[in-house]
N, C-alpha and C. Protein backbone atom coordinates (compact mmCIF):
# COMPACT_ATOMS: atom_id res chain seq x y z
N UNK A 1 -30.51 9.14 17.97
CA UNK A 1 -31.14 10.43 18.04
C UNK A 1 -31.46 10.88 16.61
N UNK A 2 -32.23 10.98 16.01
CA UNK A 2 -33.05 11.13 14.73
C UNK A 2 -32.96 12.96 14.85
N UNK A 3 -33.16 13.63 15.73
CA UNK A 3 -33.05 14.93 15.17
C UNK A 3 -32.14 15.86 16.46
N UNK A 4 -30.71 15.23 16.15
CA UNK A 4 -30.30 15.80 16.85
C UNK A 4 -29.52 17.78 17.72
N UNK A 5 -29.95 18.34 16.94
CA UNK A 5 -30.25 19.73 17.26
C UNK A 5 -31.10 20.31 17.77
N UNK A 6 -32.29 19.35 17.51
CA UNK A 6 -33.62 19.77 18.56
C UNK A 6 -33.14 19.39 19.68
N UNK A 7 -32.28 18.40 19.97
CA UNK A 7 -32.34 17.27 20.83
C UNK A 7 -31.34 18.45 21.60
N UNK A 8 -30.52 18.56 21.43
CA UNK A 8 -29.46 19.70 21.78
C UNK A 8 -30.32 21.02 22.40
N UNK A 9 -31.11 21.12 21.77
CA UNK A 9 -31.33 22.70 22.03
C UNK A 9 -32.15 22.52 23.60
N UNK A 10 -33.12 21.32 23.31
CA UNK A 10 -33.87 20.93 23.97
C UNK A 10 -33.22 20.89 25.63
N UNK A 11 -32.53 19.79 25.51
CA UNK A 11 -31.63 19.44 26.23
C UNK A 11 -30.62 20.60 27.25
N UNK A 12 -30.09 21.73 26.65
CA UNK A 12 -29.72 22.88 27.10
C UNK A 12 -30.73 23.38 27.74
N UNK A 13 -31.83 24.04 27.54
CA UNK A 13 -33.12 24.71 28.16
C UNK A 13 -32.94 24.09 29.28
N UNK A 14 -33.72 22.88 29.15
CA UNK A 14 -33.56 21.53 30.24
C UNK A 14 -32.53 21.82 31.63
N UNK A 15 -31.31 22.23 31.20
CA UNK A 15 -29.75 22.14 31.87
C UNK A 15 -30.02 23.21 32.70
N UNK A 16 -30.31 24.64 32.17
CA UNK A 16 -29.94 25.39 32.20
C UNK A 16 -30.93 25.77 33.46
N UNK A 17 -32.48 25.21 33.16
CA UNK A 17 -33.41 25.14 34.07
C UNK A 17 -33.33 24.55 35.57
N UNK A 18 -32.46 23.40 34.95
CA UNK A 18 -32.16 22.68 36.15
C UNK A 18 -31.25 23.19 36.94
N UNK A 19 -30.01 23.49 36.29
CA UNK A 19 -29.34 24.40 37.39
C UNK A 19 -29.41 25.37 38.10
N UNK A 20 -30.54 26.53 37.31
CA UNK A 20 -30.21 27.35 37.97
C UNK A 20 -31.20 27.15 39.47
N UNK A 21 -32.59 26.24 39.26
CA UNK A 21 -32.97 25.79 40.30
C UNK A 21 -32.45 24.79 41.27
N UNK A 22 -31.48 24.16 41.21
CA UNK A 22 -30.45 23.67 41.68
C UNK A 22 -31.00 22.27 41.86
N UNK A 23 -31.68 22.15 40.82
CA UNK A 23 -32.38 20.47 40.50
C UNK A 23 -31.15 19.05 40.45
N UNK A 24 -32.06 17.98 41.22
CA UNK A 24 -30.87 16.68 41.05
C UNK A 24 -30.98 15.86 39.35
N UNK A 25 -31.49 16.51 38.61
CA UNK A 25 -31.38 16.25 37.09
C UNK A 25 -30.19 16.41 36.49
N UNK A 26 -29.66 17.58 37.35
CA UNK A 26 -28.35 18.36 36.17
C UNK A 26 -27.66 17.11 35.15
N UNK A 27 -27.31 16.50 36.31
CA UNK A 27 -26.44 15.19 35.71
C UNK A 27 -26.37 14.64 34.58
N UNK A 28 -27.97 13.89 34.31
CA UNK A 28 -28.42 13.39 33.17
C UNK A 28 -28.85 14.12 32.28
N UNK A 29 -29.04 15.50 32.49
CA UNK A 29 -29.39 16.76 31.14
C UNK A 29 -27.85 16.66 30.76
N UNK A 30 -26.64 16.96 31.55
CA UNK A 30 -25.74 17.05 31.02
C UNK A 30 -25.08 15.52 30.24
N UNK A 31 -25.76 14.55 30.53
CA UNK A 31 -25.50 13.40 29.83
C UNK A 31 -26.01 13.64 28.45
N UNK A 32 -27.33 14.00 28.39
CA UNK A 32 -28.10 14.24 27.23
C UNK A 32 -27.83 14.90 26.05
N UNK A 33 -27.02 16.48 26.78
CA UNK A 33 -26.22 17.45 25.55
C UNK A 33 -24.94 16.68 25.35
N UNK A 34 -24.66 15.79 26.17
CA UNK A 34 -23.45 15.18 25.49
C UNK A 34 -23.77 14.59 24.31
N UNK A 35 -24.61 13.74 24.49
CA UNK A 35 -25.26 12.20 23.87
C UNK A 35 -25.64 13.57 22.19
N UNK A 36 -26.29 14.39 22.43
CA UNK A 36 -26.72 15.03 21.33
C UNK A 36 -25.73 15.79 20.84
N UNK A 37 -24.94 16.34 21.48
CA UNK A 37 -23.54 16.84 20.63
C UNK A 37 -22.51 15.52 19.75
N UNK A 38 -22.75 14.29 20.33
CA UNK A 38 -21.89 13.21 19.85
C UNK A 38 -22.81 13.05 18.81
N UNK A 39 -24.17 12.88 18.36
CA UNK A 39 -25.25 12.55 17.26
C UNK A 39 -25.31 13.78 16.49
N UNK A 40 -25.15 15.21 16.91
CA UNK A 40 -24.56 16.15 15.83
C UNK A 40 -23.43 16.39 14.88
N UNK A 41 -22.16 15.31 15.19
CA UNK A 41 -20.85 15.84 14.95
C UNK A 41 -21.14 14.57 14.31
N UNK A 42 -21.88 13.50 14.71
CA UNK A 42 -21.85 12.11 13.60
C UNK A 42 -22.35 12.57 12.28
N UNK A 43 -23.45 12.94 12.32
CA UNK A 43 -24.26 13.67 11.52
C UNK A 43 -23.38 14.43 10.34
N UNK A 44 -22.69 15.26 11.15
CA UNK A 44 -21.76 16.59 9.76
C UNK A 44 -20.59 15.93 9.30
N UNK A 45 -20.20 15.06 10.42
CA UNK A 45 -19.07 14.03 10.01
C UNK A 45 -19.17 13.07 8.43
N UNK A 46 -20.75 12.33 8.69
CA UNK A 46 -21.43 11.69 7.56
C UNK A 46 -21.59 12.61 5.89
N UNK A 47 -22.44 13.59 6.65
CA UNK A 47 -21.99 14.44 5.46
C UNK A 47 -20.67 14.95 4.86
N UNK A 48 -20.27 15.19 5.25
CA UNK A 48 -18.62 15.84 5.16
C UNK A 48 -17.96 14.62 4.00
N UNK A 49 -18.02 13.02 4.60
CA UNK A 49 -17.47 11.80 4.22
C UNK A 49 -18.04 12.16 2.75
N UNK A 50 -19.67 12.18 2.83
CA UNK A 50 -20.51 11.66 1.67
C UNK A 50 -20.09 12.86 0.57
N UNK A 51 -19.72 13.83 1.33
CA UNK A 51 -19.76 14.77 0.03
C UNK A 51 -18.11 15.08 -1.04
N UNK A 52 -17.34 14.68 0.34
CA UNK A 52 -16.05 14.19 -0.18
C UNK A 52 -15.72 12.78 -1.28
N UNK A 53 -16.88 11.48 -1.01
CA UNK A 53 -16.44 10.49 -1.68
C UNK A 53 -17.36 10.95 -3.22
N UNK A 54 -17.89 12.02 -3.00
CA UNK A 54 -18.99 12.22 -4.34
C UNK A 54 -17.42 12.96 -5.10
N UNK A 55 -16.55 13.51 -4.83
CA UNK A 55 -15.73 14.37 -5.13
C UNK A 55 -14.25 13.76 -6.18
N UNK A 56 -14.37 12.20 -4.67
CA UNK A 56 -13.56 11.48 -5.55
C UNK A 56 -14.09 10.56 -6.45
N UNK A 57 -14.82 10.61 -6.60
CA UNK A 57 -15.43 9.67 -7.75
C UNK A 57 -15.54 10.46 -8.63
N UNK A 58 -15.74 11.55 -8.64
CA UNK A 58 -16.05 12.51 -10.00
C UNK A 58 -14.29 12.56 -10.81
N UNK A 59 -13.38 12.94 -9.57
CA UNK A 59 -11.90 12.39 -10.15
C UNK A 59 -12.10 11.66 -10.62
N UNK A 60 -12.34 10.35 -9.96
CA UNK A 60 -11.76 9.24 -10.71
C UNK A 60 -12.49 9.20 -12.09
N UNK A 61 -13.78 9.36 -12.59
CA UNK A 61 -14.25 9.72 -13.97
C UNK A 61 -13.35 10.65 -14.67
N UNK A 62 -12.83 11.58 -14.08
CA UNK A 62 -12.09 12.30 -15.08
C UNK A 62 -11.02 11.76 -15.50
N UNK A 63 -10.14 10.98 -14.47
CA UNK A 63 -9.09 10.38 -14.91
C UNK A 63 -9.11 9.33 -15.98
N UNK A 64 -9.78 8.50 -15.62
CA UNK A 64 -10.47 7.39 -16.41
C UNK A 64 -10.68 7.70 -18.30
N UNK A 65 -11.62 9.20 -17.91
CA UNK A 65 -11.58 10.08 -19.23
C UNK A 65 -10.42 10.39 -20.13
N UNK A 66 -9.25 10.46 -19.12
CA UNK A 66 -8.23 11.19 -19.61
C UNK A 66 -7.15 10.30 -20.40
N UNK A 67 -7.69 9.51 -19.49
CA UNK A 67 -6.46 7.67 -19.92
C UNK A 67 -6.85 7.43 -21.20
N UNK A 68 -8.23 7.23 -21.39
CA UNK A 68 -8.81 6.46 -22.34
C UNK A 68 -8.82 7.70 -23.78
N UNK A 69 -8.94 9.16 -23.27
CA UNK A 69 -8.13 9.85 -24.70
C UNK A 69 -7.17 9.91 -25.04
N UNK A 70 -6.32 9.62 -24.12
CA UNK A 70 -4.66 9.52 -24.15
C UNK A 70 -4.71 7.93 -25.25
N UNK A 71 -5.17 6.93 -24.75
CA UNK A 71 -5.13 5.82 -25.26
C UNK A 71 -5.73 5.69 -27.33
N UNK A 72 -6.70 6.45 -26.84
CA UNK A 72 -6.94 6.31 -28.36
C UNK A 72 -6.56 7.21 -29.25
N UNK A 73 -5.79 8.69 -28.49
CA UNK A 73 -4.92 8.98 -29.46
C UNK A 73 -3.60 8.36 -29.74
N UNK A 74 -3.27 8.04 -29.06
CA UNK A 74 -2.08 6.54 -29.61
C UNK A 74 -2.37 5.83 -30.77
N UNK A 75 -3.53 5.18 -30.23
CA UNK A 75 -4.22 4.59 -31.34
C UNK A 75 -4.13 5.30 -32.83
N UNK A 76 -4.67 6.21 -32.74
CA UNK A 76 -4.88 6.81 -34.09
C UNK A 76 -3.55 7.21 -34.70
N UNK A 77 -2.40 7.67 -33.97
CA UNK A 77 -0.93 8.28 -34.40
C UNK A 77 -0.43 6.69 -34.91
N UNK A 78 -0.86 5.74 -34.51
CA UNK A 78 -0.30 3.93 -34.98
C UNK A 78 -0.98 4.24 -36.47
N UNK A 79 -2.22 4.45 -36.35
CA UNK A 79 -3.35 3.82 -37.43
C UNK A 79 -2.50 4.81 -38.53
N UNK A 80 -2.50 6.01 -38.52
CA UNK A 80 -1.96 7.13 -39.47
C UNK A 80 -0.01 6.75 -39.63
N UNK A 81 0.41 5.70 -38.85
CA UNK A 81 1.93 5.67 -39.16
C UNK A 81 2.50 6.66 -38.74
N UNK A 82 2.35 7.34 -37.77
CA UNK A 82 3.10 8.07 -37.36
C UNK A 82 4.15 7.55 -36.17
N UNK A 83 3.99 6.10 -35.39
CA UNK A 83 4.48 5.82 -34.67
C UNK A 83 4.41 4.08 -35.14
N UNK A 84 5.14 3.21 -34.50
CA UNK A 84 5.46 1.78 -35.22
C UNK A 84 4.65 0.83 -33.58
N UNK A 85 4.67 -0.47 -33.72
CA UNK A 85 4.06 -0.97 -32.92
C UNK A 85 4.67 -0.58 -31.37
N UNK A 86 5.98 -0.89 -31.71
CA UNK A 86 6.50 -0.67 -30.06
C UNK A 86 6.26 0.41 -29.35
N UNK A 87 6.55 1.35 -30.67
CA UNK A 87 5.96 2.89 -30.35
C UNK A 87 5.07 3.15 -29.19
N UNK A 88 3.68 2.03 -30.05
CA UNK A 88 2.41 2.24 -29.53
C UNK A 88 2.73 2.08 -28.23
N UNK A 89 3.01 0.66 -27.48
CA UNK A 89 3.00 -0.25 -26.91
C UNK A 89 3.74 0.57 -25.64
N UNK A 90 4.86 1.24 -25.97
CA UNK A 90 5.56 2.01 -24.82
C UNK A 90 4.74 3.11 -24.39
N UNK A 91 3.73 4.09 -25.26
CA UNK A 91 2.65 5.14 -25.04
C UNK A 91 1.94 4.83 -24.34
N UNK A 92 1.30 3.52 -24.45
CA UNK A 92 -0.11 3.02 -24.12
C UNK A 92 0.49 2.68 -22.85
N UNK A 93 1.73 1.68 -22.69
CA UNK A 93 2.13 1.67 -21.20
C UNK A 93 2.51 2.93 -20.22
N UNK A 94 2.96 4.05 -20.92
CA UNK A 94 3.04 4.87 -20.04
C UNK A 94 1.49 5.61 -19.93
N UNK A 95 0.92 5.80 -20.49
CA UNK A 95 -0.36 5.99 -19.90
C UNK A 95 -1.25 5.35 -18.97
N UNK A 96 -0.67 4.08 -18.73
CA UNK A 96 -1.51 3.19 -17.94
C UNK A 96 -0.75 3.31 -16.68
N UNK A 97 0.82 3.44 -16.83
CA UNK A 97 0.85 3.94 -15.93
C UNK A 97 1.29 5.30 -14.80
N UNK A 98 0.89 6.55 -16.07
CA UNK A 98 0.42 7.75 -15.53
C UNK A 98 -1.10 7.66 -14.78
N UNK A 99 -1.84 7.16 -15.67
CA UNK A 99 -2.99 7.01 -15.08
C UNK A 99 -2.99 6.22 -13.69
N UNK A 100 -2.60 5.05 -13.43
CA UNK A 100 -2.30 4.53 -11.72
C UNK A 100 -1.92 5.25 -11.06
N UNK A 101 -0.55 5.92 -11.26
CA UNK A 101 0.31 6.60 -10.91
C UNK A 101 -0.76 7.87 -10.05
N UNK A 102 -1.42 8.34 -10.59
CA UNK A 102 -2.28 9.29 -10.55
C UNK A 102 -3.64 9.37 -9.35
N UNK A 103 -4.15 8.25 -10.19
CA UNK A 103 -5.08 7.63 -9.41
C UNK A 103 -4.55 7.37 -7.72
N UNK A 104 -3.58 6.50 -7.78
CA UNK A 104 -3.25 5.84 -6.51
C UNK A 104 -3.00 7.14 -5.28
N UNK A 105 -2.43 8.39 -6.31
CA UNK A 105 -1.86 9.26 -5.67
C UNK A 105 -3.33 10.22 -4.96
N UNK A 106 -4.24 10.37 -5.99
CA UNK A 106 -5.34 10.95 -5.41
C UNK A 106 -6.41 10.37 -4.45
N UNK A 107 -6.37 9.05 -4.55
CA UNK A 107 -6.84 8.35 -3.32
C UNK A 107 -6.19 8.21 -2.17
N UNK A 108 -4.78 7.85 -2.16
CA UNK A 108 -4.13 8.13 -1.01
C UNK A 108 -4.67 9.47 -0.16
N UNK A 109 -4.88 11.01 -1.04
CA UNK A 109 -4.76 12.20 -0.81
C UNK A 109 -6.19 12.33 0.19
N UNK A 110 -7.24 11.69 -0.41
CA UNK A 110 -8.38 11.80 -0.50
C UNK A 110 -8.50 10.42 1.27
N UNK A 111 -7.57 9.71 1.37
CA UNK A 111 -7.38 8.78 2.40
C UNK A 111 -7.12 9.50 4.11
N UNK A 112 -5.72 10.52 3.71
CA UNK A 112 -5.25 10.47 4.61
C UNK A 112 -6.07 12.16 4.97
N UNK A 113 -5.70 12.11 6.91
CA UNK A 113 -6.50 13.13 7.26
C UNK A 113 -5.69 14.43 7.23
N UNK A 114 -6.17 14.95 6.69
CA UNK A 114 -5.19 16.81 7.05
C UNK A 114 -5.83 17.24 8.50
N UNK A 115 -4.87 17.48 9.25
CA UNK A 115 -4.77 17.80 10.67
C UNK A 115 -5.14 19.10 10.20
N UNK A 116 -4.81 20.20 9.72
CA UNK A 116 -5.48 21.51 9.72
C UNK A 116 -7.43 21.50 9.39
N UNK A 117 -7.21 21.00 8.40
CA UNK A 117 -8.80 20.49 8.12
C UNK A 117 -9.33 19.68 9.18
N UNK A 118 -8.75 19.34 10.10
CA UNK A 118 -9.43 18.54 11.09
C UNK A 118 -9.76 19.54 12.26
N UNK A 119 -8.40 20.13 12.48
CA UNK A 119 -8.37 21.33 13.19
C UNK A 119 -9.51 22.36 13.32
N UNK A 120 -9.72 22.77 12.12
CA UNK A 120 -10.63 23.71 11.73
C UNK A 120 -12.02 23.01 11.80
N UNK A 121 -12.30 21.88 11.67
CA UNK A 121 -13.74 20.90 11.70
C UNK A 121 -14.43 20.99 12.95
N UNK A 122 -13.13 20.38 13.72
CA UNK A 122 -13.46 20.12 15.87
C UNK A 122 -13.74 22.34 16.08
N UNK A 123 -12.25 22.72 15.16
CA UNK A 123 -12.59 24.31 15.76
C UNK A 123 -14.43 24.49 15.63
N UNK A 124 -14.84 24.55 14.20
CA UNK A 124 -16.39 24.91 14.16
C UNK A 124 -17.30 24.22 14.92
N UNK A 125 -16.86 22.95 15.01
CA UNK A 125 -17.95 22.18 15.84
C UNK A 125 -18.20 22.97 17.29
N UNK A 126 -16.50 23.26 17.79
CA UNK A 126 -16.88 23.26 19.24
C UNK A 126 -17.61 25.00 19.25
N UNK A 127 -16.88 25.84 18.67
CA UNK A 127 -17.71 27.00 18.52
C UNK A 127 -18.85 26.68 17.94
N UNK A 128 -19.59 26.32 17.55
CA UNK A 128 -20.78 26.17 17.48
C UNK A 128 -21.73 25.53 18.46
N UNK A 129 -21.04 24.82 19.16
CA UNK A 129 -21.90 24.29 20.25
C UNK A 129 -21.47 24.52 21.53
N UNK A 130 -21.93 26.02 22.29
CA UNK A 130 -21.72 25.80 23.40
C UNK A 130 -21.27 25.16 24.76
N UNK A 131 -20.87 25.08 25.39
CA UNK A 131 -20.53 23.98 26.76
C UNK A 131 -21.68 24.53 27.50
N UNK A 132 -21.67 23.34 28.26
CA UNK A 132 -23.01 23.34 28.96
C UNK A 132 -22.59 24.16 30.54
């Protein structure tokens, strides 16, 4: 279904026509607002995904950002003697693995589903779309 809200709206009129004339259509109109309520909720679903993975990727640039200033200020506190090789070597490892640490934790976050946010998703969907 390529435009499914027309398809919906369409489809209701359709229903609504049919029943109240007590037409043998009902059936398959009511197949139809199904079929177009399932191609609407794919639809916001897709978006929803796309605009969330734009979200974690922008994390993950920041993190990435954050490692790699963390890293080369190490660097520079070595270069100036302020810290000795091992020094470095224990910094740079704990940044690598704050940074995983981090990372792993915000993808997990970004993985798993929050039942309230889901809650509230199905809530708008179904208020928004009538029963037939």
């Amino acid at each position: 279904m390529n435009h499914p809200n027309e398809a919906l709206s369409t489809a209701r009129t359709g229903y609504k026509i049919a029943y109240e004339n007590e037409d043998p259509n009902v059936g398959p109109l009511a197949n139809t607002i199904l079929e177009a309520k399932k191609a609407k909720w794919a639809a916001m679903e897709k978006n929803r995904l796309r605009a969330a993975n734009d979200v974690l990727r922008q994390l993950e640039e920041l993190l990435e950002e954050k490692k790699t200033k963390a890293l080369d200020e190490i660097d520079q506190k070595f270069k100036n003697g302020k810290i000795g090789l091992v020094g470095r070597d224990e910094e740079q490892q704990a940044a690598e693995s704050e940074y995983k640490e981090t990372l792993t934790i915000t993808r997990e976050n970004f993985a798993k589903p929050n039942p309230e946010e889901l809650k509230e998703r199905v809530s708008l969907m179904m208020g928004d779309v009538e029963p037939c």
